[in-house]
C-alpha atoms as a PDB file:
ATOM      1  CA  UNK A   1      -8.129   8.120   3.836  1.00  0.00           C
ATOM      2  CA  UNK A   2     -10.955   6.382   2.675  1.00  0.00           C
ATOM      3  CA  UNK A   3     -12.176   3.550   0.338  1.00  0.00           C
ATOM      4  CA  UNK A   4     -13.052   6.161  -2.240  1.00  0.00           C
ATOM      5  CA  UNK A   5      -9.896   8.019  -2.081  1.00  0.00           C
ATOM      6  CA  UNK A   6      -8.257   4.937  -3.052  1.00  0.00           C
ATOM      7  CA  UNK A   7     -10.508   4.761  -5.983  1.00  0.00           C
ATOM      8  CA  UNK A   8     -10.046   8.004  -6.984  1.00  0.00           C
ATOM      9  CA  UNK A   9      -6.252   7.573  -6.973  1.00  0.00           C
ATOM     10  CA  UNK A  10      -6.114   4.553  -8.699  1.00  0.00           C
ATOM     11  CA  UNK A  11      -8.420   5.620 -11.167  1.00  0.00           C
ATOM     12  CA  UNK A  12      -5.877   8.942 -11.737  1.00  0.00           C
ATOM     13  CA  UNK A  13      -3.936   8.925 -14.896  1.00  0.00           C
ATOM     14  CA  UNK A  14       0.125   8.863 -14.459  1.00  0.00           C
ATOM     15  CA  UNK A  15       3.085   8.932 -16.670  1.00  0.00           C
ATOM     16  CA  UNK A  16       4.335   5.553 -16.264  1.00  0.00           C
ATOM     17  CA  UNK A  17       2.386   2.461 -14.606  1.00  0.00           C
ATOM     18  CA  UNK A  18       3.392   0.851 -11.537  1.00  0.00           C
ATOM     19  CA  UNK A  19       1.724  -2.448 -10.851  1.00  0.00           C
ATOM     20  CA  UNK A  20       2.796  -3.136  -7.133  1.00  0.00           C
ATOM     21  CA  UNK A  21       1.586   0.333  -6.122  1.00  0.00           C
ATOM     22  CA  UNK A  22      -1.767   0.122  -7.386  1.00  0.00           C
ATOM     23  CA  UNK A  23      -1.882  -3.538  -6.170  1.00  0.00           C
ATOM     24  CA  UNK A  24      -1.158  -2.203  -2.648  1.00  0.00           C
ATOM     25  CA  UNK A  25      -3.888   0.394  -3.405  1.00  0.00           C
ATOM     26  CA  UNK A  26      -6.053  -1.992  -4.227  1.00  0.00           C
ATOM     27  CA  UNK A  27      -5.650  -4.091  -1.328  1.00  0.00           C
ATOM     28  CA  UNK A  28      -6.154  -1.205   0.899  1.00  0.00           C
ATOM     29  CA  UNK A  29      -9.057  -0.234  -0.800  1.00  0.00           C
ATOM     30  CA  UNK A  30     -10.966  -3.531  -0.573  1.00  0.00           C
ATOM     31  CA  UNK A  31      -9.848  -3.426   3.808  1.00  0.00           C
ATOM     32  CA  UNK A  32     -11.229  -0.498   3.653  1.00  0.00           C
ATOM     33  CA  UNK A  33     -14.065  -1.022   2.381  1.00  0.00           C
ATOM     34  CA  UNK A  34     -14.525  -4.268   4.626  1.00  0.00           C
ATOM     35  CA  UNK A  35     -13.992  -2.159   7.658  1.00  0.00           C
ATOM     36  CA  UNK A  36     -16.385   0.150   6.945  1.00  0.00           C
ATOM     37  CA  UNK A  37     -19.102  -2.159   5.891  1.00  0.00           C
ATOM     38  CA  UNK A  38     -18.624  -3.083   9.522  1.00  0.00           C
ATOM     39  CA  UNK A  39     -18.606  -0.261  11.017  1.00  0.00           C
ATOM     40  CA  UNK A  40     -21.510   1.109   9.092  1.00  0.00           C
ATOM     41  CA  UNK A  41     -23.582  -1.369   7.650  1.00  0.00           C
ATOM     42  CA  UNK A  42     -27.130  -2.642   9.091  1.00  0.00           C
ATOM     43  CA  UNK A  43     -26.171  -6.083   9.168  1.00  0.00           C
ATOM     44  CA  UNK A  44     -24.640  -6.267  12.253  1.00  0.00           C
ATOM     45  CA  UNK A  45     -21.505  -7.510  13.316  1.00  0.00           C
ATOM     46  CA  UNK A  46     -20.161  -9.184  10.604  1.00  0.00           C
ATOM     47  CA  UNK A  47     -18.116 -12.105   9.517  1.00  0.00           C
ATOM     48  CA  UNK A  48     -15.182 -13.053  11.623  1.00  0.00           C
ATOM     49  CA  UNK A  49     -13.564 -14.676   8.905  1.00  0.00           C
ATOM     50  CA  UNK A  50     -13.847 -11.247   6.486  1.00  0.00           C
ATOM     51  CA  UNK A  51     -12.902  -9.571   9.380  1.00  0.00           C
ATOM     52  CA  UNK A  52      -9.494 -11.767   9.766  1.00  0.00           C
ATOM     53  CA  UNK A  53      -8.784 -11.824   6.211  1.00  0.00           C
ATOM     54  CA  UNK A  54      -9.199  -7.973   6.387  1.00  0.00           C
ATOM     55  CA  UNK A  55      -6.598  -7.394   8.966  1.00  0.00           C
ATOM     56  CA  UNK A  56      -4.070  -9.484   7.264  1.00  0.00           C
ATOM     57  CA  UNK A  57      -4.267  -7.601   4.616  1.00  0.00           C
ATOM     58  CA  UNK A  58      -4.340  -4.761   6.237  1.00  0.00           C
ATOM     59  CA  UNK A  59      -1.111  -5.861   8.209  1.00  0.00           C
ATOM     60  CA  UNK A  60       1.047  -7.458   5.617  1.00  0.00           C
ATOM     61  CA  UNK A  61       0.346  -4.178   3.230  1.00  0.00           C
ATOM     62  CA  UNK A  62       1.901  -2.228   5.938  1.00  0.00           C
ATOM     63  CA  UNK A  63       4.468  -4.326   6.345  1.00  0.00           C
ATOM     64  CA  UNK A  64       5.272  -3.808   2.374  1.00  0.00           C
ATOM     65  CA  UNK A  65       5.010  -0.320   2.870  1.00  0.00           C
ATOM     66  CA  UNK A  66       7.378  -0.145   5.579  1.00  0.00           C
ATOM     67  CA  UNK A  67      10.023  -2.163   4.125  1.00  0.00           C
ATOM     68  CA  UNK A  68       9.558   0.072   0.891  1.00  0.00           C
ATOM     69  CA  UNK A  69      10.828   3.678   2.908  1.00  0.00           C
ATOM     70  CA  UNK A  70      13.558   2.253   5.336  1.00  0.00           C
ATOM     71  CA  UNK A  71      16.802   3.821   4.614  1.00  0.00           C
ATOM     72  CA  UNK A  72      18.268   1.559   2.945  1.00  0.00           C
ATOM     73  CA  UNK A  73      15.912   1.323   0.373  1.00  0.00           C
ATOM     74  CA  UNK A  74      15.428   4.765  -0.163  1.00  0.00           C
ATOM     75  CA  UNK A  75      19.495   5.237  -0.112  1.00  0.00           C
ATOM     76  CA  UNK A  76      19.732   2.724  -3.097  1.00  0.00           C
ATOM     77  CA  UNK A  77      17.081   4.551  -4.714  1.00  0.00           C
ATOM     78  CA  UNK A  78      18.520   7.676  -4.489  1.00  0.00           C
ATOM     79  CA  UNK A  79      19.214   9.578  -8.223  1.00  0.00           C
ATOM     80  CA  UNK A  80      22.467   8.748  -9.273  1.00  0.00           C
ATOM     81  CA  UNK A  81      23.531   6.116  -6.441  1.00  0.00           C
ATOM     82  CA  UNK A  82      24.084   3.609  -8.981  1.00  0.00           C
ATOM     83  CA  UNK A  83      26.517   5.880 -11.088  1.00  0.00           C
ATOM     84  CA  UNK A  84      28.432   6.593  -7.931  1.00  0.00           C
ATOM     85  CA  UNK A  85      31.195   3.535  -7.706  1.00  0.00           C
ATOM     86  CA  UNK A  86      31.975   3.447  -3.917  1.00  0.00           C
ATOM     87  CA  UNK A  87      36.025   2.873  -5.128  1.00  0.00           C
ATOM     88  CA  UNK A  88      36.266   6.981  -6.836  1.00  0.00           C
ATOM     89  CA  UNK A  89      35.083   8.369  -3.366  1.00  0.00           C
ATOM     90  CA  UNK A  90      37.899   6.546  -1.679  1.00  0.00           C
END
């Protein structure tokens, strides 16, 4: 996954919009980008501070996208949980 990747898939037209996931996308994209300018670029090293700033990001979007697929999330999403009272299944 790359910095263009995330470009391209922001930039790819969906049904509905979802704010938080192209936030997160976002986000990425710009560590990404950081990373790589880093890794890659002629200037050396690089700023500490970008660098910091970088892997928080980096840390608290995976942190968002972790507590978006644990179970209990993804149970409560589940089609037709909510339309399920837990009393008719006793």
């Amino acid at each position: 996954m790359t910095a263009s990747d995330l470009s391209r898939e922001l930039t790819r037209p969906r049904e509905s919009a979802q704010p938080d996931r192209d936030r997160l996308l976002e986000e990425l994209r710009d560590v990404l980008s950081t990373f790589d300018g880093v890794q890659y670029g002629r200037g050396g090293a690089g700023d500490d501070t970008s660098l910091d700033g970088a892997l928080s990001s980096a840390l608290a979007a995976a942190n968002r996208l972790k507590s978006e697929h644990t179970w209990p999330r993804t149970l409560l999403r589940r089609p037709g949980a909510e339309e399920t009272p837990l009393e008719s299944e006793a």
